[in-house]
C-alpha atoms as a PDB file:
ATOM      1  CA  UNK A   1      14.921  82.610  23.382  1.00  0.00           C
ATOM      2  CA  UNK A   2      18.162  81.903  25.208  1.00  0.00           C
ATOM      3  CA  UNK A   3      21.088  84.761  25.425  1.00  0.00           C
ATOM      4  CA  UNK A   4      22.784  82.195  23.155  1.00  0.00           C
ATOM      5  CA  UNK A   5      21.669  84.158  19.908  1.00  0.00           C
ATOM      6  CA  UNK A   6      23.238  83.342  16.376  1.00  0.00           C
ATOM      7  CA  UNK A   7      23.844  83.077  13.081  1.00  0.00           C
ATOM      8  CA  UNK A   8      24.362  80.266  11.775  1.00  0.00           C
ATOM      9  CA  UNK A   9      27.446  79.119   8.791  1.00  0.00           C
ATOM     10  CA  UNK A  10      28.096  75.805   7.383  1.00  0.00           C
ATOM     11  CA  UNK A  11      31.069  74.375   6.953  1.00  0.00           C
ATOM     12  CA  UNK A  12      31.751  71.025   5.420  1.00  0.00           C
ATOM     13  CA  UNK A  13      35.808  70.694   6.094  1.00  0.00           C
ATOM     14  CA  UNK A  14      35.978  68.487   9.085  1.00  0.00           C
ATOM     15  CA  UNK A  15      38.569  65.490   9.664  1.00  0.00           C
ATOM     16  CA  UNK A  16      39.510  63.167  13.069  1.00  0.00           C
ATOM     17  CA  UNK A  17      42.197  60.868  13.109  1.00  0.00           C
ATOM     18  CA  UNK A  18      42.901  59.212  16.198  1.00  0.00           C
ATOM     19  CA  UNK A  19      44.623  56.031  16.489  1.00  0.00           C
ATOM     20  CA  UNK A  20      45.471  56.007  20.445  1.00  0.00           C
ATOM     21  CA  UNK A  21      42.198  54.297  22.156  1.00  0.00           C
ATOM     22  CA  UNK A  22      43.175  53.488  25.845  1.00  0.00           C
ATOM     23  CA  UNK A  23      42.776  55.940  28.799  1.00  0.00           C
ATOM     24  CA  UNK A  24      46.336  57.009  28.911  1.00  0.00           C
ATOM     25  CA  UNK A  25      45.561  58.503  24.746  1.00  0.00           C
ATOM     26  CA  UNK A  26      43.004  60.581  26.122  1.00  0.00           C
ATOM     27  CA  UNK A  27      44.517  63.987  26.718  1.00  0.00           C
ATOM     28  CA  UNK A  28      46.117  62.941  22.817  1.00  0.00           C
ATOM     29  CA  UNK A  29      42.541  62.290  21.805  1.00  0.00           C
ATOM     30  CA  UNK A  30      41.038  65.666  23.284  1.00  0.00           C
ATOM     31  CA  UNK A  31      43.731  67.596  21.250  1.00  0.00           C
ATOM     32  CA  UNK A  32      42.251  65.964  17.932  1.00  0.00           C
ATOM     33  CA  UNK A  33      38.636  66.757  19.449  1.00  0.00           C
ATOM     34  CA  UNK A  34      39.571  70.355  20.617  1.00  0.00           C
ATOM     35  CA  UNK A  35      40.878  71.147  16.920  1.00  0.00           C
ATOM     36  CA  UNK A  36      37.182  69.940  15.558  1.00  0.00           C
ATOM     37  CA  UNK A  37      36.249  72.633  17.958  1.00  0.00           C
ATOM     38  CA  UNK A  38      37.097  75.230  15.139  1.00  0.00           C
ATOM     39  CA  UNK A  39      34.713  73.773  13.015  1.00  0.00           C
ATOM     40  CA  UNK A  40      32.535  74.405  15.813  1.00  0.00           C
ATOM     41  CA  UNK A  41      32.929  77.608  16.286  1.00  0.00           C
ATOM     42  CA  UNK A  42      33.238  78.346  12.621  1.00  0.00           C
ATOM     43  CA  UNK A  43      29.553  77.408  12.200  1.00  0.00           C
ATOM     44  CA  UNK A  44      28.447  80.413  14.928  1.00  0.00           C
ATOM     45  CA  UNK A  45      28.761  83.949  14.744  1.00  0.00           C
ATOM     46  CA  UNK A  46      27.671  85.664  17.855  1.00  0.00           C
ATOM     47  CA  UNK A  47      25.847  88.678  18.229  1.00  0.00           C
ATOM     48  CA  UNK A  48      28.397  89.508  20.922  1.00  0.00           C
ATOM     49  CA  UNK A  49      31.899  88.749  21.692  1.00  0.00           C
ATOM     50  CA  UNK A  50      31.777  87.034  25.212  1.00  0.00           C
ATOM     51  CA  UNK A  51      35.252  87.963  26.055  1.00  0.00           C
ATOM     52  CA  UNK A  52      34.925  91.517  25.577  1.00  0.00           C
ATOM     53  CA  UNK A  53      31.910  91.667  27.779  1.00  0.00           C
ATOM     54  CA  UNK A  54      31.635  92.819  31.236  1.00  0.00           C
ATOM     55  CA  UNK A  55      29.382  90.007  34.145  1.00  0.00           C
ATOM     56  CA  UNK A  56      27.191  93.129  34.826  1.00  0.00           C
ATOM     57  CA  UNK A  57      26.592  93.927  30.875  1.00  0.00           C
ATOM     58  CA  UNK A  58      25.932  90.110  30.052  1.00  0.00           C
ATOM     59  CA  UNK A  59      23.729  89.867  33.050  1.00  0.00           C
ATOM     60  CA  UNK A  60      21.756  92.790  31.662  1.00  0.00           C
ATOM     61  CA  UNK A  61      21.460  91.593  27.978  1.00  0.00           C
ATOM     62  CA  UNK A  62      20.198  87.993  29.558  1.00  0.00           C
ATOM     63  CA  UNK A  63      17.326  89.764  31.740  1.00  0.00           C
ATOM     64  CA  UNK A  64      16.542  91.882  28.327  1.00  0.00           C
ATOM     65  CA  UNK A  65      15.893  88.494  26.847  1.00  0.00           C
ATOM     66  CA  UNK A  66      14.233  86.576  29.141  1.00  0.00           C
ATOM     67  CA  UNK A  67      11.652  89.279  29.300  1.00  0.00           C
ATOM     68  CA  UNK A  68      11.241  88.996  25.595  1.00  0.00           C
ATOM     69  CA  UNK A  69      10.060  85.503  26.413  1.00  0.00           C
ATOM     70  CA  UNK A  70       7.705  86.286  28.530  1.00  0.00           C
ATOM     71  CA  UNK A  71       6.162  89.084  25.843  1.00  0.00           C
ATOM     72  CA  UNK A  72       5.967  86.382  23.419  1.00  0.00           C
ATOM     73  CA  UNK A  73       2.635  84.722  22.465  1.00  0.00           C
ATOM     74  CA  UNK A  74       2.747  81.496  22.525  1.00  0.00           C
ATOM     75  CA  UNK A  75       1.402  79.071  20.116  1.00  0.00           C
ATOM     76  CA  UNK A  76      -1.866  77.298  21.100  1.00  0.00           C
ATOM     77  CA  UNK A  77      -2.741  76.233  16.967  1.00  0.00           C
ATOM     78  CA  UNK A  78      -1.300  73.675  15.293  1.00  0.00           C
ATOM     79  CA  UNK A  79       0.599  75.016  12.230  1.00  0.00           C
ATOM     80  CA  UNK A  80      -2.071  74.885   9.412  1.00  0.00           C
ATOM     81  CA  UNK A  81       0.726  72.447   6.801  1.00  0.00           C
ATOM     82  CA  UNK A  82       2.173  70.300   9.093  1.00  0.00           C
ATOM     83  CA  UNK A  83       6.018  70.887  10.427  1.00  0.00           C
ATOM     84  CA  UNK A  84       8.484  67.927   9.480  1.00  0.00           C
ATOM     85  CA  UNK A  85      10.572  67.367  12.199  1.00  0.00           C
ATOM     86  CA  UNK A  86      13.296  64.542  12.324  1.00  0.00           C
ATOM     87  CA  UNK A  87      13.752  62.479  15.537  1.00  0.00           C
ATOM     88  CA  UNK A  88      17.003  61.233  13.311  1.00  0.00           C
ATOM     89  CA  UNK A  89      18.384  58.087  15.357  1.00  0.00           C
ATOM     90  CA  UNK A  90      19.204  59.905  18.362  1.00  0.00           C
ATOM     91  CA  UNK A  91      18.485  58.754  22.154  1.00  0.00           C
ATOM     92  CA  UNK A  92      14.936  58.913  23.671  1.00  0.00           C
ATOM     93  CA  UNK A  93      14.024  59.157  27.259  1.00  0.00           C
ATOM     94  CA  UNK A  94      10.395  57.581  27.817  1.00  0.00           C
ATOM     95  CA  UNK A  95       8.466  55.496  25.989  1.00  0.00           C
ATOM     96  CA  UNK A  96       9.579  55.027  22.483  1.00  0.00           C
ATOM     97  CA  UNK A  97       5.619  54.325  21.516  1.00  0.00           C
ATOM     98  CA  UNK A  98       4.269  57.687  23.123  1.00  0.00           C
ATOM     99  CA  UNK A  99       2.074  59.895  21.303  1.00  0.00           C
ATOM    100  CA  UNK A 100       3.600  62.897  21.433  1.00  0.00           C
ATOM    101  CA  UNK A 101       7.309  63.586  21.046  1.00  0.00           C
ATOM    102  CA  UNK A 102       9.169  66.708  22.539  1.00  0.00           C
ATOM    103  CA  UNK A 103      12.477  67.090  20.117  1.00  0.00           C
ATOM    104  CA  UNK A 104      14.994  68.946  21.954  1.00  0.00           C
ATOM    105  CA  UNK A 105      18.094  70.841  20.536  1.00  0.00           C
ATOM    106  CA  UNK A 106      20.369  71.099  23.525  1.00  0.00           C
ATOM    107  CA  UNK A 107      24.080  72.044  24.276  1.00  0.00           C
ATOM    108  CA  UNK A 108      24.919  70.140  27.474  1.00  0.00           C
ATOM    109  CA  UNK A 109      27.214  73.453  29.196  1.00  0.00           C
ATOM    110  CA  UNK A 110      24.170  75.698  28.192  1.00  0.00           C
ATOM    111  CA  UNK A 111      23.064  77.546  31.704  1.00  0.00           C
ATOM    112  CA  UNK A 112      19.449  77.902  29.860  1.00  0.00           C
ATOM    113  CA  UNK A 113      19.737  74.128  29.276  1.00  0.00           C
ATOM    114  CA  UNK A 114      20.729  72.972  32.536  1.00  0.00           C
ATOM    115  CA  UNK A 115      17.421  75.069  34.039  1.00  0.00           C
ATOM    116  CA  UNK A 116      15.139  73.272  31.798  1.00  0.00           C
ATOM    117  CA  UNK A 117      17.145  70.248  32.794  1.00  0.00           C
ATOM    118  CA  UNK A 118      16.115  71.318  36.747  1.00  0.00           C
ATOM    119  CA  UNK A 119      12.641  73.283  36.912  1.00  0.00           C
ATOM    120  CA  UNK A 120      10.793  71.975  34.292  1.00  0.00           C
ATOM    121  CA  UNK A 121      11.816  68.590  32.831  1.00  0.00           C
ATOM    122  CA  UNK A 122      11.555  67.196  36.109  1.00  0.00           C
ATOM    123  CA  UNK A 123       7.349  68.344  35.733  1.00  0.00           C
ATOM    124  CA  UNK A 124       7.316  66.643  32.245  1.00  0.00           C
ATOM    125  CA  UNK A 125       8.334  63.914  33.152  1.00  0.00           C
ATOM    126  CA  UNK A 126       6.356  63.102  36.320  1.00  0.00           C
ATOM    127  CA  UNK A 127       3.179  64.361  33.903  1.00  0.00           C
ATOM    128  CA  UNK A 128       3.682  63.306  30.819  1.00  0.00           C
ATOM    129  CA  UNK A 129       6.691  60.830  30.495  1.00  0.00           C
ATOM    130  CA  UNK A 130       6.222  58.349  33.246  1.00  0.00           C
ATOM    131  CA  UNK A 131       2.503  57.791  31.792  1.00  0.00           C
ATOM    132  CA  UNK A 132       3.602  56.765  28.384  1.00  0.00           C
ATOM    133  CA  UNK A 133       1.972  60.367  26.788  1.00  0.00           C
ATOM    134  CA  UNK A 134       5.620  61.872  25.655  1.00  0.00           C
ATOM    135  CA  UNK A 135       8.718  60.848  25.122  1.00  0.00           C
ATOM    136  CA  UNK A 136      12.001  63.267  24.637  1.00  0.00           C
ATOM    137  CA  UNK A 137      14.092  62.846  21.760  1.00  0.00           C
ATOM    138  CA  UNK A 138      17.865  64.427  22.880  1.00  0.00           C
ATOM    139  CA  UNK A 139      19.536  66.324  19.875  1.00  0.00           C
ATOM    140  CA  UNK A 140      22.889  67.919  19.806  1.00  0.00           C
ATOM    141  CA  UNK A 141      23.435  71.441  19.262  1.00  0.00           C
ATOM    142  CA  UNK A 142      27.078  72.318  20.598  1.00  0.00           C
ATOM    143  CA  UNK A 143      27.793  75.779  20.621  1.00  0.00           C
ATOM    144  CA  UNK A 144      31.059  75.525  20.830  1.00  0.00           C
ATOM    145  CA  UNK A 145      32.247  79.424  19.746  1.00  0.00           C
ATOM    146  CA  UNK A 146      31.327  80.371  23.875  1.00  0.00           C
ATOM    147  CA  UNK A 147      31.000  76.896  25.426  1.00  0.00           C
ATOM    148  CA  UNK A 148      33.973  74.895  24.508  1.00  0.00           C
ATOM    149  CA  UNK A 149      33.351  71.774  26.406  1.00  0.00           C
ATOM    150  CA  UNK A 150      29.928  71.223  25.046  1.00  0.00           C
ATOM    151  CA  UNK A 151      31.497  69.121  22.527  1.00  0.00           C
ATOM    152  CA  UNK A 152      32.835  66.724  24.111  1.00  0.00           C
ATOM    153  CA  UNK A 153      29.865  66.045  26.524  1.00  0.00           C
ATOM    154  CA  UNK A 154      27.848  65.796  23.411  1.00  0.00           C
ATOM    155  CA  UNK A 155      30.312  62.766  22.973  1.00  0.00           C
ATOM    156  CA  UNK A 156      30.359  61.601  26.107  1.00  0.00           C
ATOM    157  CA  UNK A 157      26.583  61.360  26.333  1.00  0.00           C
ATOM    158  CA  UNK A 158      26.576  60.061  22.809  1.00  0.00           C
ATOM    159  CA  UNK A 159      29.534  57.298  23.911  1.00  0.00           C
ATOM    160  CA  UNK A 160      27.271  56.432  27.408  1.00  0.00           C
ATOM    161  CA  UNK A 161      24.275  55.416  24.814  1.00  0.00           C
ATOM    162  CA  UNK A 162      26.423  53.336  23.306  1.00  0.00           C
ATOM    163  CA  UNK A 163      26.390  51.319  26.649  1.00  0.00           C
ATOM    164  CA  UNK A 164      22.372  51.696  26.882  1.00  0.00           C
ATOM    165  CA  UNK A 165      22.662  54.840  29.279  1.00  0.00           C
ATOM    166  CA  UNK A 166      22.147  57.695  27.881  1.00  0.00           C
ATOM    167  CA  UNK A 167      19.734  59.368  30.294  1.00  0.00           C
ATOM    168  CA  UNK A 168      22.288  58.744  32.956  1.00  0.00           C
ATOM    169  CA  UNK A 169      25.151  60.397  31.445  1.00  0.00           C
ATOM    170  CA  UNK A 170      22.606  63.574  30.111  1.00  0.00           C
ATOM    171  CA  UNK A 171      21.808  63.801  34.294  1.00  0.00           C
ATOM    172  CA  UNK A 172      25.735  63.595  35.378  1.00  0.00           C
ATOM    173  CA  UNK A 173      26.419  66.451  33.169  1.00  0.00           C
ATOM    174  CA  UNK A 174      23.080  68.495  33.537  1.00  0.00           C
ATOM    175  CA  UNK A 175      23.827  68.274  37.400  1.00  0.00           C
ATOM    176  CA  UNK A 176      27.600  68.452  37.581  1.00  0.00           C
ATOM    177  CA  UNK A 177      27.793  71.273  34.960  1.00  0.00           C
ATOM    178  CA  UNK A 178      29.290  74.080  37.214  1.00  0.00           C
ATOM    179  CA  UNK A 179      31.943  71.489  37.999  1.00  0.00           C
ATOM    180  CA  UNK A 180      33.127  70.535  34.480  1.00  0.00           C
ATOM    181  CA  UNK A 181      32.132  73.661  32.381  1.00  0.00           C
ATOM    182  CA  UNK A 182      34.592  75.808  33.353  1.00  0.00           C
ATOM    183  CA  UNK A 183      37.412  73.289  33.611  1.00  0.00           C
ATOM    184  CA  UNK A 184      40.398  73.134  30.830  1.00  0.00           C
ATOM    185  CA  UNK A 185      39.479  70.684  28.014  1.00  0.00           C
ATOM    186  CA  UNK A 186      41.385  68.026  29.212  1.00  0.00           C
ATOM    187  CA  UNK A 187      40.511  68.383  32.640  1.00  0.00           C
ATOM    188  CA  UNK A 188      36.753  67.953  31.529  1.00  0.00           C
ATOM    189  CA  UNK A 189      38.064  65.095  29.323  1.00  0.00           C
ATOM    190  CA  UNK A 190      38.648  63.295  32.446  1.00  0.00           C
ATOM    191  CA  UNK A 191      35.689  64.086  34.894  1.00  0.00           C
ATOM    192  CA  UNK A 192      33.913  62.570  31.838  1.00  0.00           C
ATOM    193  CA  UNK A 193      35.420  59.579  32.101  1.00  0.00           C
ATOM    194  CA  UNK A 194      35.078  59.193  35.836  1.00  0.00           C
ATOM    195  CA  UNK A 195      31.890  59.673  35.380  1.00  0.00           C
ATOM    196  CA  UNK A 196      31.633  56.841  33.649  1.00  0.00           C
ATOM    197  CA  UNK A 197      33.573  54.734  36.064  1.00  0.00           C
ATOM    198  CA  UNK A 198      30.845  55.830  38.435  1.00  0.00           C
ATOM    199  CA  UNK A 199      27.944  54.569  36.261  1.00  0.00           C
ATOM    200  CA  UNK A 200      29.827  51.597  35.467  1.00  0.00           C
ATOM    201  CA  UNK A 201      30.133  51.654  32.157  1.00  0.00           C
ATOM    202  CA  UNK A 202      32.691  49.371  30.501  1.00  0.00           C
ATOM    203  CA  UNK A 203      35.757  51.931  31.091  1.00  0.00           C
ATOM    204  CA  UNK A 204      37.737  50.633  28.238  1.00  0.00           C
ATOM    205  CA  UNK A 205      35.212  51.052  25.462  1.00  0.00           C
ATOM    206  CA  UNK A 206      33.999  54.920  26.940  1.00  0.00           C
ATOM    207  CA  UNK A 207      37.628  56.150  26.600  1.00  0.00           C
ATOM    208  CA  UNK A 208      38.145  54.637  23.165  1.00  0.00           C
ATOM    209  CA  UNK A 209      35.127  56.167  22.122  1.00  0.00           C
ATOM    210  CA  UNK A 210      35.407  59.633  23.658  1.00  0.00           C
ATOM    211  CA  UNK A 211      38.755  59.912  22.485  1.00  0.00           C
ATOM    212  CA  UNK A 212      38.359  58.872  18.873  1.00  0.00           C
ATOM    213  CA  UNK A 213      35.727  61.519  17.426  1.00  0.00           C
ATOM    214  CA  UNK A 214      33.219  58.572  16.804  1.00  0.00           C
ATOM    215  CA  UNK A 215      30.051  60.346  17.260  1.00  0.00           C
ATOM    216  CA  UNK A 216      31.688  64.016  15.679  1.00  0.00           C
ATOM    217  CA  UNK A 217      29.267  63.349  12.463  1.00  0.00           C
ATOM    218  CA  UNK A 218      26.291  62.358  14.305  1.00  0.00           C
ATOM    219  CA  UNK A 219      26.356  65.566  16.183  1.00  0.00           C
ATOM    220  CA  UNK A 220      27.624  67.711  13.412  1.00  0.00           C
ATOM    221  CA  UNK A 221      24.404  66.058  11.446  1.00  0.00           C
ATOM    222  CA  UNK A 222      21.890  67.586  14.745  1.00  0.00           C
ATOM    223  CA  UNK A 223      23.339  71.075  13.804  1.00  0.00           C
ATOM    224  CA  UNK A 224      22.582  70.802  10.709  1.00  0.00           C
ATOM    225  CA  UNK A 225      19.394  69.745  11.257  1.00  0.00           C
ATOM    226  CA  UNK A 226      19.018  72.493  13.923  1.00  0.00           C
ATOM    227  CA  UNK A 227      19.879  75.002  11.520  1.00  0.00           C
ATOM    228  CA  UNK A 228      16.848  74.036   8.464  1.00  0.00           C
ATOM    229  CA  UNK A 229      14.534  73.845  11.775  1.00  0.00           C
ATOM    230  CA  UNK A 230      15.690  77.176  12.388  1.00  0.00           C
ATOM    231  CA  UNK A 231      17.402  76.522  15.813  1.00  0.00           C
ATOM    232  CA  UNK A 232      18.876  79.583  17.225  1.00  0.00           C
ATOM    233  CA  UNK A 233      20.317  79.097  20.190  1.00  0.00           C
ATOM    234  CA  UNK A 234      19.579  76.274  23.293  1.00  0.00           C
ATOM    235  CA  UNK A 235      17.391  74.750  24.563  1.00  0.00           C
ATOM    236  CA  UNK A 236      15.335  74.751  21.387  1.00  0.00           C
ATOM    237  CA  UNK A 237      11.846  72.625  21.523  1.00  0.00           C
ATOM    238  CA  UNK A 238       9.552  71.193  18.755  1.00  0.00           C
ATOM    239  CA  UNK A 239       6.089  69.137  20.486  1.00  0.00           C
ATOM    240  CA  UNK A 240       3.923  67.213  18.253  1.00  0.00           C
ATOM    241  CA  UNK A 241       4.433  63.963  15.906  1.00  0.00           C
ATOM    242  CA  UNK A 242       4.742  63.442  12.103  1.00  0.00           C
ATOM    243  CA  UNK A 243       0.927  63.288  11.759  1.00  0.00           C
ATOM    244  CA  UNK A 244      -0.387  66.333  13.583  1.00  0.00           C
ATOM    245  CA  UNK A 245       2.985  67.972  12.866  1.00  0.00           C
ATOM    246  CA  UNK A 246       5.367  70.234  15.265  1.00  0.00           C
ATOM    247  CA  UNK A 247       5.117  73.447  17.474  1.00  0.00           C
ATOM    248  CA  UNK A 248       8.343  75.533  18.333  1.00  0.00           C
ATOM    249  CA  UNK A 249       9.199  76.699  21.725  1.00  0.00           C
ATOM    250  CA  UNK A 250      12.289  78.496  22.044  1.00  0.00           C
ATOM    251  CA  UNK A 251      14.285  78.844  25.262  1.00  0.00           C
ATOM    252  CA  UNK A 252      14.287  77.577  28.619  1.00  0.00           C
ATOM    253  CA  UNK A 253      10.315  77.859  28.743  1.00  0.00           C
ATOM    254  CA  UNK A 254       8.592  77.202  32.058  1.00  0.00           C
ATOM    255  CA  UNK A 255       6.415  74.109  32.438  1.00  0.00           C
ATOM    256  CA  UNK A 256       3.076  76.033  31.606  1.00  0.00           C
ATOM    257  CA  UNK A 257       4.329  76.456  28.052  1.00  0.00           C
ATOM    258  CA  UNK A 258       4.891  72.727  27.474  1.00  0.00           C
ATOM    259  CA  UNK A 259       1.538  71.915  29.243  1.00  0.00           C
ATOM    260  CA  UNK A 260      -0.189  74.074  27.366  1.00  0.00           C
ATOM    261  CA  UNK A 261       0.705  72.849  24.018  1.00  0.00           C
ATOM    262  CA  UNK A 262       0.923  69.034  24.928  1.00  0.00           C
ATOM    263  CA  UNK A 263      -2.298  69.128  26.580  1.00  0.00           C
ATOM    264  CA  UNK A 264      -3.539  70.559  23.254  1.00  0.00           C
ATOM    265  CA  UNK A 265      -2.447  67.685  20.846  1.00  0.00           C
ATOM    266  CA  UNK A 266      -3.215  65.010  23.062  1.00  0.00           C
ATOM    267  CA  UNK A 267      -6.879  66.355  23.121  1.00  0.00           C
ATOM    268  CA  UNK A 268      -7.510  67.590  26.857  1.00  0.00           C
END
């Protein structure tokens, strides 16, 4: 498991208006975004306040947990009933027709995330992907309560799919993070969008749609989804299809983990 540890409360009350869709509404449109941010963070309860923490004592309760990983068993059986898990509509990165599917729940300013993102995806997909044998279904799980821009790079990667590139956008923010994480909202707001200039997107239609809370149901529908799965915090993991069913792996696991269960289903 991640240090991102919670609780989990639903909340139904949640309401975007913005009428501004041009680049020069954008800091408007980010205030209307930022207030769905309470939503957000009225959905998590952490198991510790982050601002009332010291580096050294966060540091410490991370290493506590990543150790508890490594104590962990991990599953080699498929589940005896079969898990359900939903691939919903969201993006997919490989082969739409590959066996086996790797569901990810993933908040895009995660630290955990981005490390999947760079030491083991990269394995995955040179193994697995790129030969047609899994593809990875991208899910939203925002925790906005300690990481207040994942929001709105859930959007922008969400808005960049629009425009048929997802995968780009999910790489821009995986390996720009420490550049746009700890940046003020609106800041972010517009490294997002220069980003998209870069992949040359259609800059009109990003802005509108960053800026207007398009995809704010979509995503709020992943957490919810997250939370009957019985997400906990990021990255979470679920390998298998609807026929054999789904095993969990929780946390930025290293590439062993994933071979070991994928090689299991696919019958090696």
């Amino acid at each position: 498991m991640s240090s991102d540890d919670f609780e989990l409360n639903q909340n139904d009350d949640l309401e975007i208006s913005v009428k501004k869709s041009t680049f020069k509404g954008l800091v408007i449109g980010l205030i209307v975004i930022v207030g769905v941010a309470a939503f957000f963070a009225g959905s998590y309860v952490s198991n510790f306040n982050s601002n009332q923490i010291s580096e050294e004592d966060l540091e410490e309760t991370i290493a506590k947990l990543e150790l508890k990983i490594l104590q962990n068993q991990l599953p080699t059986e498929q589940p005896k009933l079969p898990m359900k898990i939903s691939a919903d509509n969201d993006p997919i990165i490989g082969d739409p027709n590959a066996p086996i599917t790797i569901i990810e729940f993933s908040d895009f300013q995660c630290p955990f995330c981005a490390r999947f993102y760079t030491q083991t995806l990269p394995l995955i997909h040179e193994e697995y992907i790129e030969q047609g044998k899994v593809k990875l279904v991208f899910r939203d799980f925002p925790i906005q309560s300690i990481h207040p821009n994942a929001l709105p790079a859930s959007v922008a990667a969400e808005c960049a799919n629009e425009q048929g590139k997802f995968k780009e956008m999910h790489d821009m923010l995986f390996e720009n993070q420490n550049e746009w994480s700890r940046q003020e909202t609106a800041d972010t707001l517009i490294l997002f969008s220069q980003y998209a200039g870069e992949m040359q997107l259609e800059q009109e239609v990003f802005d509108s749609c960053l800026t207007n809370g398009k995809y704010i149901e979509e995503i709020r529908k992943d957490l919810r989804d997250g939370q009957i799965y019985g997400v906990e915090g990021t990255p979470g993991f679920f390998i298998g299809n609807d026929e054999i069913g789904y095993v969990g792996l929780k946390g930025a696991q290293p590439f062993e983990s994933f071979k070991k269960v994928i090689d299991s289903q696919l019958g090696l």
